[in-house]
Protein backbone atom coordinates (compact mmCIF):
# COMPACT_ATOMS: atom_id res chain seq x y z
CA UNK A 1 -89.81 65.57 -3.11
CA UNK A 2 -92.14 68.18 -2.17
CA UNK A 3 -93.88 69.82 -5.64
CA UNK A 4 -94.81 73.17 -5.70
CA UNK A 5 -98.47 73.61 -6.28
CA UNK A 6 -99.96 75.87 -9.27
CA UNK A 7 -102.03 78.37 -7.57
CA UNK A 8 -104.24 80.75 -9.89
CA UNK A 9 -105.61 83.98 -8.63
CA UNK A 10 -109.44 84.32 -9.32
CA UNK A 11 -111.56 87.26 -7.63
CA UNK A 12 -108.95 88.28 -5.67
CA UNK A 13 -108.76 84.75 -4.01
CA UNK A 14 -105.50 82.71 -4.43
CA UNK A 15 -106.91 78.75 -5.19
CA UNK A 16 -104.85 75.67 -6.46
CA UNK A 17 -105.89 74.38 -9.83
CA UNK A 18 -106.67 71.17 -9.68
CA UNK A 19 -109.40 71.82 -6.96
CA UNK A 20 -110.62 74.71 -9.32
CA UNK A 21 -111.28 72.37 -12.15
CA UNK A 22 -112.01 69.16 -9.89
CA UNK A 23 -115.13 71.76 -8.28
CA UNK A 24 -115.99 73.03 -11.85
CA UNK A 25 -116.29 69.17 -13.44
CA UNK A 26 -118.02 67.97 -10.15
CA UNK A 27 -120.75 71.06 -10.34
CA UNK A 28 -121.15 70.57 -14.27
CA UNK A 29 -122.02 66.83 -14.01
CA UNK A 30 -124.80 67.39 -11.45
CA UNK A 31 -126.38 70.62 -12.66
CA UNK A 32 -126.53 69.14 -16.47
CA UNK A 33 -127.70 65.26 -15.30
CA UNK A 34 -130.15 67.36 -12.84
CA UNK A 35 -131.24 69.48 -15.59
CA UNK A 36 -131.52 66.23 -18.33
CA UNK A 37 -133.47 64.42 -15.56
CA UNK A 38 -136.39 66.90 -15.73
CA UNK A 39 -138.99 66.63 -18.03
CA UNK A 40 -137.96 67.84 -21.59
CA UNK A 41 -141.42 69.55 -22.00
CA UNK A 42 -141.54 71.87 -18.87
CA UNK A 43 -138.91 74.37 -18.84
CA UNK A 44 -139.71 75.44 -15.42
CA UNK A 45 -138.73 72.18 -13.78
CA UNK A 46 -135.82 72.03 -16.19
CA UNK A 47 -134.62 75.46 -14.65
CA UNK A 48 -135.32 74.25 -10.91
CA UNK A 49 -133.91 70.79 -11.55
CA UNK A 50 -130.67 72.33 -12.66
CA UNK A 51 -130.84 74.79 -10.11
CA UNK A 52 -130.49 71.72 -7.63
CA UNK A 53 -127.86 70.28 -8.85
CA UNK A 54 -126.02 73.17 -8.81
CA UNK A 55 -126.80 73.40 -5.51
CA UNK A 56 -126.04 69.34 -4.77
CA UNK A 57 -122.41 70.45 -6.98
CA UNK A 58 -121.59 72.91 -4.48
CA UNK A 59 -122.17 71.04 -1.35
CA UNK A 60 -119.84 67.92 -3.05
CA UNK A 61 -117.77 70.02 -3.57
CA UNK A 62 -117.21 71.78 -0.23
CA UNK A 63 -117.03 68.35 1.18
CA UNK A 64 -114.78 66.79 -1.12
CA UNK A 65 -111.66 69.91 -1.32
CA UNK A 66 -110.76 71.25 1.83
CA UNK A 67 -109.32 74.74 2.58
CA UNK A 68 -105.79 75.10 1.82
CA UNK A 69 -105.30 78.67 4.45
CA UNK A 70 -103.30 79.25 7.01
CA UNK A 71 -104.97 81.88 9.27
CA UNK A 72 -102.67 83.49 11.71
CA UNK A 73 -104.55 86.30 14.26
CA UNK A 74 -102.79 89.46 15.02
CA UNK A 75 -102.05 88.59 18.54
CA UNK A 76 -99.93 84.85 17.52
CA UNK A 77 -97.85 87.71 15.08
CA UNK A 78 -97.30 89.82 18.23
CA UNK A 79 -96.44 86.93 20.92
CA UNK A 80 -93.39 85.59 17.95
């Protein structure tokens, strides 16, 4: 049984939604436990800390959901 995926279009970008809200969770966790791990009394290392892990998010991210295209160049169109 093959299900269809749900696909979402966002900025003109066609994504599935599971990996949209498996990125968003994954880059919320590490920004806010980056941010919480800063002092409480400095708001300048609060702002870089959370900076990082959004940062740190990302980069889990890109490693953990791969992309889902299928790129075909102009001249495999031509030769089928």
């Amino acid at each position: 049984m093959n299900k269809e995926k749900q696909m979402v279009e966002i900025w003109g970008d066609i994504v599935e939604i599971k990996s949209l809200v498996m990125s968003i969770i994954i880059s919320g966790i590490t920004t806010m436990g980056a941010y919480f791990l800063a002092p409480s009394n400095n708001k300048t290392k609060q702002l870089f800390f959370g900076l990082v892990g959004a940062v740190l998010g990302f980069v889990i991210s890109a490693l953990l959901i791969k992309p889902k295209r299928i790129i075909l160049l102009e001249e495999e169109l031509k030769k089928k």
